[in-house]
C-alpha atoms as a PDB file:
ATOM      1  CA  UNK A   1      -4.646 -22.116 -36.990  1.00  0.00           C
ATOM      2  CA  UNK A   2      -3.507 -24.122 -33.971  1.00  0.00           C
ATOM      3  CA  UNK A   3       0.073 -22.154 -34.179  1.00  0.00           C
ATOM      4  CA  UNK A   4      -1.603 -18.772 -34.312  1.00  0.00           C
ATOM      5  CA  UNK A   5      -3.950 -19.647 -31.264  1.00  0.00           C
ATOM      6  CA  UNK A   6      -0.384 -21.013 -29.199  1.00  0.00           C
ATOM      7  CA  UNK A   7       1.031 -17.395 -30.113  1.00  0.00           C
ATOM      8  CA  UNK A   8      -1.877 -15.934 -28.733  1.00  0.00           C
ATOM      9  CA  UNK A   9      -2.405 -17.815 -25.865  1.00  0.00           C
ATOM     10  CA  UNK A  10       1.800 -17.337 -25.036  1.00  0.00           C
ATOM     11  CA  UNK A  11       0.642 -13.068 -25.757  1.00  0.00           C
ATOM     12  CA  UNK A  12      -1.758 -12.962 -23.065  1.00  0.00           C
ATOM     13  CA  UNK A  13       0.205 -14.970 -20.714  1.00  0.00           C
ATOM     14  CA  UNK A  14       2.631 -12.541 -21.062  1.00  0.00           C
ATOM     15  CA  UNK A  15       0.696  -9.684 -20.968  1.00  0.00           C
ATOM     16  CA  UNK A  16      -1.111 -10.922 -17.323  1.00  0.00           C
ATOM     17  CA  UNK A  17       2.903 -11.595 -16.240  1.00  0.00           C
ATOM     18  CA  UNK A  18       3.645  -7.710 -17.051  1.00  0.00           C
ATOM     19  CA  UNK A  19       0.520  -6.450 -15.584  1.00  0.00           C
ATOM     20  CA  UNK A  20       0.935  -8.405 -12.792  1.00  0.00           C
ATOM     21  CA  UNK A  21       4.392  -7.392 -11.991  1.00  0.00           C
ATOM     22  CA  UNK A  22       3.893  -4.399 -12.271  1.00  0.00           C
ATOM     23  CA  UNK A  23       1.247  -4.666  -9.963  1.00  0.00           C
ATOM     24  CA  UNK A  24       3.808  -6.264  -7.908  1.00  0.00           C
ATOM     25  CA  UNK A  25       6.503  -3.328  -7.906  1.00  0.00           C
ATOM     26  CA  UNK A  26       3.964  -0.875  -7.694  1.00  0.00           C
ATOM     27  CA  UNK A  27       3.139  -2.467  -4.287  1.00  0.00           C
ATOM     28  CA  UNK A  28       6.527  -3.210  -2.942  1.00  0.00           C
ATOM     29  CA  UNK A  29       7.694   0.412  -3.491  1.00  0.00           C
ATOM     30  CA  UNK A  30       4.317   1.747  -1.889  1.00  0.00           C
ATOM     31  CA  UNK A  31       5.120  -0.170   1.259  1.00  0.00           C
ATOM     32  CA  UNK A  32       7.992   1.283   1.049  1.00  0.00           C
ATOM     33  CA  UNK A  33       7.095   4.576   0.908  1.00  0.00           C
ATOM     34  CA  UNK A  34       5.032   4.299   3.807  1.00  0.00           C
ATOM     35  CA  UNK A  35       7.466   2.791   6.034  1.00  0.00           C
ATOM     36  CA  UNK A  36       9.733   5.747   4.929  1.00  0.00           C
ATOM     37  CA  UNK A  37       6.975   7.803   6.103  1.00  0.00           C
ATOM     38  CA  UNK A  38       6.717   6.218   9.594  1.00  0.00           C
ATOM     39  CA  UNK A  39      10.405   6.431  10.064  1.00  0.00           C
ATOM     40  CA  UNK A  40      10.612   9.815   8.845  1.00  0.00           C
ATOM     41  CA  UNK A  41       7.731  10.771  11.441  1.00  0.00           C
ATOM     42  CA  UNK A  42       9.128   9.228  14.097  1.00  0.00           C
ATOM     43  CA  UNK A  43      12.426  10.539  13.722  1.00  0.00           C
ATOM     44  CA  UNK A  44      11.310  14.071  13.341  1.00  0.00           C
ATOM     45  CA  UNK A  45       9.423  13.979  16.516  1.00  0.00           C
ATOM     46  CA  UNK A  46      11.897  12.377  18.847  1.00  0.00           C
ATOM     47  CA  UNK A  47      14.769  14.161  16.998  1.00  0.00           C
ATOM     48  CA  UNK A  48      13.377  17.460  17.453  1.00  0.00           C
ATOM     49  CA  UNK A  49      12.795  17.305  20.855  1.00  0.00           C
ATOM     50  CA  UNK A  50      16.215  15.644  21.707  1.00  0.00           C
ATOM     51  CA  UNK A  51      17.729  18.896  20.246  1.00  0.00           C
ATOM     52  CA  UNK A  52      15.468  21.179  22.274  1.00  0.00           C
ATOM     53  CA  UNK A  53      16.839  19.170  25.250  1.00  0.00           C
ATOM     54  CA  UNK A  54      20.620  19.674  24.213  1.00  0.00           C
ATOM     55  CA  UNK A  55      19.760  23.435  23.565  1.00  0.00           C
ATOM     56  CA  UNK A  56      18.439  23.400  27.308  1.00  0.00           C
ATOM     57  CA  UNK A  57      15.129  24.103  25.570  1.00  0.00           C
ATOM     58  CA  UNK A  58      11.599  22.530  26.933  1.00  0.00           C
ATOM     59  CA  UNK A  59      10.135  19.549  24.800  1.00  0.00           C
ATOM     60  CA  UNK A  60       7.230  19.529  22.460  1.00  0.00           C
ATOM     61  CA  UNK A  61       6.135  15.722  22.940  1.00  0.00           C
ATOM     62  CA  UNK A  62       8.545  13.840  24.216  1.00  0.00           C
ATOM     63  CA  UNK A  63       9.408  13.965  28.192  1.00  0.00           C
ATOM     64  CA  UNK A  64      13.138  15.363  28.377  1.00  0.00           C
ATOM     65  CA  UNK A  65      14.423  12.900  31.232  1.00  0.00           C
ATOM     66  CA  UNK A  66      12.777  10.413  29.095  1.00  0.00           C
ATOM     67  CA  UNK A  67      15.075  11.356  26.180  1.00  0.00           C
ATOM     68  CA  UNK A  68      17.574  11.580  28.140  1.00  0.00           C
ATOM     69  CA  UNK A  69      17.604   8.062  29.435  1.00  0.00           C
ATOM     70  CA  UNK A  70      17.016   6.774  25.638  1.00  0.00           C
ATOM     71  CA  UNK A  71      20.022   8.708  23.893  1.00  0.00           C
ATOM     72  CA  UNK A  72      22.578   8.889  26.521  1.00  0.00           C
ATOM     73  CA  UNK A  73      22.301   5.424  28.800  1.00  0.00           C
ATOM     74  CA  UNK A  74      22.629   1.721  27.907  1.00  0.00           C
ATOM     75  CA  UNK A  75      18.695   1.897  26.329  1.00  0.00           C
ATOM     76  CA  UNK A  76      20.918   3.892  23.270  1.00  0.00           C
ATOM     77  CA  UNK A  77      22.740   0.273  22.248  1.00  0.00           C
ATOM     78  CA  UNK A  78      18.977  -1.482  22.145  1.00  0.00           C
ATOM     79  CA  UNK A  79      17.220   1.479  20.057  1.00  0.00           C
ATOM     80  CA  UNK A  80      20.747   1.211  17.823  1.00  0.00           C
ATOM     81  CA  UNK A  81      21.026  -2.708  17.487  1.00  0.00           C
ATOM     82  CA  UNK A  82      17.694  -3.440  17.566  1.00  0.00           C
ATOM     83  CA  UNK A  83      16.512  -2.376  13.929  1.00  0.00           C
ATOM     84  CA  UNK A  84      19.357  -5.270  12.786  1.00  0.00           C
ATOM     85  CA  UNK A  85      17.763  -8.132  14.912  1.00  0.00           C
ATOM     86  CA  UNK A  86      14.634  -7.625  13.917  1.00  0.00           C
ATOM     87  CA  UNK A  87      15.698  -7.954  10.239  1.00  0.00           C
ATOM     88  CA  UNK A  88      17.511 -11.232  11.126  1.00  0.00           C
ATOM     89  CA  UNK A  89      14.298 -11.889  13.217  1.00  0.00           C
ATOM     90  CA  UNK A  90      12.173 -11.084  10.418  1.00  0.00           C
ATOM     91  CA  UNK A  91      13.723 -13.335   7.423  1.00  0.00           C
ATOM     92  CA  UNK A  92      14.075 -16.224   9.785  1.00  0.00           C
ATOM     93  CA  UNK A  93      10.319 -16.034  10.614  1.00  0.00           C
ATOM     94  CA  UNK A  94       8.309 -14.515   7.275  1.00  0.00           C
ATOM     95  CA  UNK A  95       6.811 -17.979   6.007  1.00  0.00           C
ATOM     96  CA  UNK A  96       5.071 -18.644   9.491  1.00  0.00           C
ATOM     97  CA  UNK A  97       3.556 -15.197   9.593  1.00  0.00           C
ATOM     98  CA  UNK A  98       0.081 -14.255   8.454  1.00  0.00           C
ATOM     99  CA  UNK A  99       0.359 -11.770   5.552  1.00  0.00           C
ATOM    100  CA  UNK A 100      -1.002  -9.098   7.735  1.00  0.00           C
ATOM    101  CA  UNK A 101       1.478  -9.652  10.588  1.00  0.00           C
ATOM    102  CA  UNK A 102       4.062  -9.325   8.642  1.00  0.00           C
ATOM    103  CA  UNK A 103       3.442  -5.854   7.359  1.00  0.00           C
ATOM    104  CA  UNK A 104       2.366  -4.813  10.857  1.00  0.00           C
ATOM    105  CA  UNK A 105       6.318  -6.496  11.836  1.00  0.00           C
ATOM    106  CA  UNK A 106       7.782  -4.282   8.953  1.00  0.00           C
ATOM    107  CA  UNK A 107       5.617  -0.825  10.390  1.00  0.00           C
ATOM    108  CA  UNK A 108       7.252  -1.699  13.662  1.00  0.00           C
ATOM    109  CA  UNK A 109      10.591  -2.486  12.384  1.00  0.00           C
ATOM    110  CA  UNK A 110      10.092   0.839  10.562  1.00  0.00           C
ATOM    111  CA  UNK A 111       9.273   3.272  13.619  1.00  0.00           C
ATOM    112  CA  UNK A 112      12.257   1.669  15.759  1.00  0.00           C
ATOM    113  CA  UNK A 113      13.890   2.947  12.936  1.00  0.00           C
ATOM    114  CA  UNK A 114      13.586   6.163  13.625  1.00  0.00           C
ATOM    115  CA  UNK A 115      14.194   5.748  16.596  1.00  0.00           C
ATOM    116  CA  UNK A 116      17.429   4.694  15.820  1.00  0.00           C
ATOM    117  CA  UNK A 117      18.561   7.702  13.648  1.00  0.00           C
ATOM    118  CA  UNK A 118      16.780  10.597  15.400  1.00  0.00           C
ATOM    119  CA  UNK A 119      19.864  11.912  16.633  1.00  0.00           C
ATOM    120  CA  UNK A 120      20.526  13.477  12.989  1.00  0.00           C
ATOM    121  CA  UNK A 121      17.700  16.243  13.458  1.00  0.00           C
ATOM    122  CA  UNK A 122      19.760  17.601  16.228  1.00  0.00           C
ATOM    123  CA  UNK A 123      23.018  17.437  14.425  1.00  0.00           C
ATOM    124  CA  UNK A 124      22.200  18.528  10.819  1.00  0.00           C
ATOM    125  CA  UNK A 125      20.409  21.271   9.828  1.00  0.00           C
ATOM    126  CA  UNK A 126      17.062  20.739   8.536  1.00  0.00           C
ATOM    127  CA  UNK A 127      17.770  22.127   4.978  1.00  0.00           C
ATOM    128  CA  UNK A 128      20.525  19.926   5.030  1.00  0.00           C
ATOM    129  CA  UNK A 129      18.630  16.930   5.544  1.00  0.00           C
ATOM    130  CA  UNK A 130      16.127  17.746   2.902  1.00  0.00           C
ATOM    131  CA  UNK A 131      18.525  18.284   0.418  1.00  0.00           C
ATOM    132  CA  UNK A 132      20.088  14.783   1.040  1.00  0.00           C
ATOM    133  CA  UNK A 133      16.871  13.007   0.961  1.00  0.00           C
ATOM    134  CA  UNK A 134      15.712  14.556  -2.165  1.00  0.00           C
ATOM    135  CA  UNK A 135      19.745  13.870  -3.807  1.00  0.00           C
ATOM    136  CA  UNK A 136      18.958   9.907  -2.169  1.00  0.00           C
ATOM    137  CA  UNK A 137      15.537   9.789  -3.790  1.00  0.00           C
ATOM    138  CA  UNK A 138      16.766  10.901  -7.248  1.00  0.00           C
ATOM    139  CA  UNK A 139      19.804   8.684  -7.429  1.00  0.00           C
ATOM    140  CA  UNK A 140      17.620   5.762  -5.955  1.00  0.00           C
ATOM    141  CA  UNK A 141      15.087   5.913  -8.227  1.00  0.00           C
ATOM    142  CA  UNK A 142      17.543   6.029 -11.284  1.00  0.00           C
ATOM    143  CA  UNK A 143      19.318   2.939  -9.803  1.00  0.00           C
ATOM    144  CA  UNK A 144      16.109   1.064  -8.903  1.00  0.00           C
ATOM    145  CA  UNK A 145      15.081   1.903 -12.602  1.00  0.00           C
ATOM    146  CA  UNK A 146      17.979   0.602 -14.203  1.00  0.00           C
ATOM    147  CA  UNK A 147      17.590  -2.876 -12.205  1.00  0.00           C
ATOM    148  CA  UNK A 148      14.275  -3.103 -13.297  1.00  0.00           C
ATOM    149  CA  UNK A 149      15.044  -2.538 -16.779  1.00  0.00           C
ATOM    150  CA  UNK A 150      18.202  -3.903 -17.667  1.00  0.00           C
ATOM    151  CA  UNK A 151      18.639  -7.388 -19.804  1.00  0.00           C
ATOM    152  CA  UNK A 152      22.148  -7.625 -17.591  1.00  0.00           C
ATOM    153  CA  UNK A 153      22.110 -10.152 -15.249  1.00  0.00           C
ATOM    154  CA  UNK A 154      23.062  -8.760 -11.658  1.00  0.00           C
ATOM    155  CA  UNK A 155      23.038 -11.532  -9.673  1.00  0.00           C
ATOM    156  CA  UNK A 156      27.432 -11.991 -10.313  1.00  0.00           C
ATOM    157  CA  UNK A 157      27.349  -8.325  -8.040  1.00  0.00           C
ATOM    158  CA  UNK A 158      25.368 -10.149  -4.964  1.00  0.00           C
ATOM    159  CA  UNK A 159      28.796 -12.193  -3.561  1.00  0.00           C
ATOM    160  CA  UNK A 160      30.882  -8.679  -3.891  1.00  0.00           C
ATOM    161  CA  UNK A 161      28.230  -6.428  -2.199  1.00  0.00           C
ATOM    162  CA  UNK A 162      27.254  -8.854   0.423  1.00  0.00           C
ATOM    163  CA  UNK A 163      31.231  -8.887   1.355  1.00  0.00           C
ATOM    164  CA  UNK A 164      31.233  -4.830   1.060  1.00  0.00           C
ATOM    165  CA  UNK A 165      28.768  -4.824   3.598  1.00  0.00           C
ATOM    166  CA  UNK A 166      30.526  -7.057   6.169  1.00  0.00           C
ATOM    167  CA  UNK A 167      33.450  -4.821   5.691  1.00  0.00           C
ATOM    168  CA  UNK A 168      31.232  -1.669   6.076  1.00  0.00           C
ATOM    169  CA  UNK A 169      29.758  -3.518   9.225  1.00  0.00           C
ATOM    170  CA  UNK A 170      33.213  -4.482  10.870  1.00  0.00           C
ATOM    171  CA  UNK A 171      35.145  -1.073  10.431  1.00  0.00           C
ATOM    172  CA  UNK A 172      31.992   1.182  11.369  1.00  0.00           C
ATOM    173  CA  UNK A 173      32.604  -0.997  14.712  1.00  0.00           C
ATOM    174  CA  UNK A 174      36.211  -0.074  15.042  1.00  0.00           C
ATOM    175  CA  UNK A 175      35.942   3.224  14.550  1.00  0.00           C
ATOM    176  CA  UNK A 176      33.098   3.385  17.349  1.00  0.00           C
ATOM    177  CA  UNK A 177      36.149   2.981  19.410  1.00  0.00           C
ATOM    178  CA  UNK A 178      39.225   4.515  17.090  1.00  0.00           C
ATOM    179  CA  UNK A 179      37.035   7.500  16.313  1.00  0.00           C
ATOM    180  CA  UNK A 180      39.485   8.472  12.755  1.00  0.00           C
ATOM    181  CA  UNK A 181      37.653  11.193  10.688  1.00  0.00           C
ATOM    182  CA  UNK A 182      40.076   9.410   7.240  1.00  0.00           C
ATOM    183  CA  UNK A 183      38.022   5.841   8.225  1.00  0.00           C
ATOM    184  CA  UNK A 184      35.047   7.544   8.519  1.00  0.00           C
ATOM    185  CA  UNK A 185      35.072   9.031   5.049  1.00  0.00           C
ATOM    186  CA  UNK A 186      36.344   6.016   4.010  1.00  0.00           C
ATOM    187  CA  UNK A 187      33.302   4.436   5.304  1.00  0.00           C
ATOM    188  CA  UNK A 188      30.955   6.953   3.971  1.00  0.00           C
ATOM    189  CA  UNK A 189      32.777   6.483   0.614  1.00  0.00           C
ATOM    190  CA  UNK A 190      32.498   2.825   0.550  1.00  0.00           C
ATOM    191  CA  UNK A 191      28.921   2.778   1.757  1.00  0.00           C
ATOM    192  CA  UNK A 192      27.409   4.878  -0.890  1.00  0.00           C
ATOM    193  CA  UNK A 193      28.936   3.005  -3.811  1.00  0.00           C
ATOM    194  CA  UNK A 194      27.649  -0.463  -1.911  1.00  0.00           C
ATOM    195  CA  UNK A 195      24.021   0.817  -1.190  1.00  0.00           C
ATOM    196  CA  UNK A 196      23.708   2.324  -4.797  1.00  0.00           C
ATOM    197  CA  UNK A 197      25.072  -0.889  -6.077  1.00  0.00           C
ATOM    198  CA  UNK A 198      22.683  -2.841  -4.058  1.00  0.00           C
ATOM    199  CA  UNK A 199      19.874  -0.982  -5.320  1.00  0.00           C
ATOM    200  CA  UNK A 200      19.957  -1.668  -8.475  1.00  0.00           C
ATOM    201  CA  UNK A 201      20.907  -5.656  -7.788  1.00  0.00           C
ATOM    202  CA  UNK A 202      18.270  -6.252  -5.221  1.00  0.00           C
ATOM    203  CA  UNK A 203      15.527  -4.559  -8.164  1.00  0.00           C
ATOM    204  CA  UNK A 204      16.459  -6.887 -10.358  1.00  0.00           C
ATOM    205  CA  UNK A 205      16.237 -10.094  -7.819  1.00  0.00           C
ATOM    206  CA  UNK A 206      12.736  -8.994  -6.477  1.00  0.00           C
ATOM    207  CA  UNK A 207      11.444  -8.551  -9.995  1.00  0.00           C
ATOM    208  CA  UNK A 208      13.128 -12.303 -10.408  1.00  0.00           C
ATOM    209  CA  UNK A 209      11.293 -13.729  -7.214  1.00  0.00           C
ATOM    210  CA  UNK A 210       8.230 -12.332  -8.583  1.00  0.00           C
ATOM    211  CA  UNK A 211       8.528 -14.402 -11.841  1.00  0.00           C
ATOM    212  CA  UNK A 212       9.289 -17.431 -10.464  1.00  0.00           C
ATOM    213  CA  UNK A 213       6.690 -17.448  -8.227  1.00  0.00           C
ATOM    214  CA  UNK A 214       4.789 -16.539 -10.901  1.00  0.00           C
ATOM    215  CA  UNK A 215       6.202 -19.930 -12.788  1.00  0.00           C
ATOM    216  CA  UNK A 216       4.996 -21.859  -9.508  1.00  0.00           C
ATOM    217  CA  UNK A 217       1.178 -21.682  -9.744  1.00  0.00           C
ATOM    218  CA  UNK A 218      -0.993 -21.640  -6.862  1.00  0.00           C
ATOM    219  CA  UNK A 219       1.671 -22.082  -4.464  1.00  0.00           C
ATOM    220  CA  UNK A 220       4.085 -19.269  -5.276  1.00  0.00           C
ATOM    221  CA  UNK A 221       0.897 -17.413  -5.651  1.00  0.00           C
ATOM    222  CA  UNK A 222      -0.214 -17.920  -1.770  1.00  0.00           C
ATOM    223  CA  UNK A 223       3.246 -16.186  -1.103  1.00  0.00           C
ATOM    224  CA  UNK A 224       3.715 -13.220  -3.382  1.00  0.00           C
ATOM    225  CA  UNK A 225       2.143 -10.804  -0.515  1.00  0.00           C
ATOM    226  CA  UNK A 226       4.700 -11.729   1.762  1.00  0.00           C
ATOM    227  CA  UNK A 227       7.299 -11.615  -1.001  1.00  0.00           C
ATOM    228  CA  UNK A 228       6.602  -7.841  -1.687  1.00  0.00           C
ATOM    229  CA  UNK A 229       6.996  -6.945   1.830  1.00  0.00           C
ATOM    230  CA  UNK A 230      10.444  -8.802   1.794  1.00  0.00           C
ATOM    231  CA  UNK A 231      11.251  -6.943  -1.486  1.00  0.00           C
ATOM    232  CA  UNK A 232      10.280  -3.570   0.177  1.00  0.00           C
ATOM    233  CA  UNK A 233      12.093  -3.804   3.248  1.00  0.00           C
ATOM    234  CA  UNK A 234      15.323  -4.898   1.142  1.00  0.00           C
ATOM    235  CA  UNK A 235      14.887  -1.593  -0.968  1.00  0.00           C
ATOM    236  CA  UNK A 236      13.981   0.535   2.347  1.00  0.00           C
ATOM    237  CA  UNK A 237      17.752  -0.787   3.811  1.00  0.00           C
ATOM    238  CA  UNK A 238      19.174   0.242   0.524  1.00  0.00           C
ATOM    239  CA  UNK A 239      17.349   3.338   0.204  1.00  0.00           C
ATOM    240  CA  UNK A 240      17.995   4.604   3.819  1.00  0.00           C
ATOM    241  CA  UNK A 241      21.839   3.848   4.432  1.00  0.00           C
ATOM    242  CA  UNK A 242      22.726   5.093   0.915  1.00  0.00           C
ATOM    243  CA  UNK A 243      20.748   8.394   2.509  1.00  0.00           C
ATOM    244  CA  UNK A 244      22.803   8.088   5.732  1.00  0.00           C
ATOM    245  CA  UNK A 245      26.147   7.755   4.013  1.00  0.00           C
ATOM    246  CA  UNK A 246      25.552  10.499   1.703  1.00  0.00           C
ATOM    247  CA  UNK A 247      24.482  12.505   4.659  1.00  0.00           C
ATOM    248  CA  UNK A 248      27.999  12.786   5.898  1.00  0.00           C
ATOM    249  CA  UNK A 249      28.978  14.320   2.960  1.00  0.00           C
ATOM    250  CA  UNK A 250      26.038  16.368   2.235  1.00  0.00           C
ATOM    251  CA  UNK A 251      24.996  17.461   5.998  1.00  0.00           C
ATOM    252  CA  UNK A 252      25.884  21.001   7.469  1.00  0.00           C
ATOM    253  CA  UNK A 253      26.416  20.149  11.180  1.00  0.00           C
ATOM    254  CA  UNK A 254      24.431  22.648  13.457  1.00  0.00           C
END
């Protein structure tokens, strides 16, 4: 009698672990989602309106001397590097922040975003863009799935990817000054086999941090909020530069 109660007591523990994690995913991919959204938003808007001023066309929203001074002076490098120092910014400062702040951090992180990568609505054709996005969305959520559900351990990948994305990091920098169309696609090559590779490795590690958390009582407990919106902003990197890398393949130039 004793033994059957243990195996039912070890049942429902694992049944509250399952429910809660998926609880867990289904929150770190919703945050997610909505930060896509914001981005997506915010780079329609400004990205539109920055090709109406290259046509020589008036503006919807956005002031044309205003876009101007954003895309074409020294403000460009600050919209372009910023999105990286706030993610340096933001996994250097997570534990001090309130839960709230930090998802209002990650919506802001989000929007400067799209900021950063506006410039693609007046270079690629609309249909284009869709068509990459949905391609990105399929192959991410296969990926994303097969992290989740695979009894392989990932973790041996995280050395080699980390190092793929220092490389991807140091030659898109040389070839802001080079300018070679073979590095490029090189690039654009390398990246999407890094960011689908990192997809399915950084599933599998958020799905890990949930559990041992989970294993730490009360105190991993207090920090499972924050935890999510570190897992989603991981899987929003992943997600978006797999989409931008594909994009060079994918994207009809207008």
């Amino acid at each position: 009698m004793q033994q059957y109660d243990a195996v039912r007591r070890a049942g429902a523990r694992s049944a509250a672990i399952d429910e809660g994690l998926r609880g867990y995913m289904n929150r770190v991919y919703g945050l997610m989602a909505v930060a896509m959204v914001i981005s997506g938003v915010v780079a329609y808007v400004f990205g539109m309106d920055l090709k109406a001023v290259m046509n020589g066309q008036p503006t919807a929203i956005i002031p044309g001397e205003v876009l101007v001074s954003m895309y074409s002076g020294p403000i460009r490098w600050v919209i372009m590097l910023a999105p990286l120092g706030m993610v340096f910014l933001f996994g250097a400062a997570m534990r001090k922040m309130s839960d709230s702040g930090a998802q209002l951090f990650f919506w802001a992180f989000a929007a400067l975003m799209g900021l950063s990568i506006a410039s693609i609505f007046a270079v690629y054709t609309g249909i284009s863009i869709a068509q990459t996005f949905f391609a990105t969305a399929i192959a991410f959520g296969g990926l994303s799935l097969y992290g989740y559900t695979t009894k392989k351990d990932l973790s041996g990948m995280g050395t080699f990817l980390l190092m793929g994305v220092i490389g991807l990091v140091v030659a898109s920098v040389i070839n802001i000054f080079i300018e070679s169309s073979a590095l490029q696609f090189a690039i654009s090559v390398v990246g999407v086999l890094v960011f689908a590779g990192l997809t399915a490795y950084d599933t599998q590690q958020i799905k890990n941090e949930y559990l041992d958390l989970r294993a730490m009582g009360p105190q991993g407990e207090a920090y499972v909020a924050k935890s999510a919106i570190g897992g989603a902003l991981r899987l929003y990197l992943d997600f978006l530069n797999m989409f931008m890398f594909l994009l060079q393949f994918m994207g009809n130039r207008e």
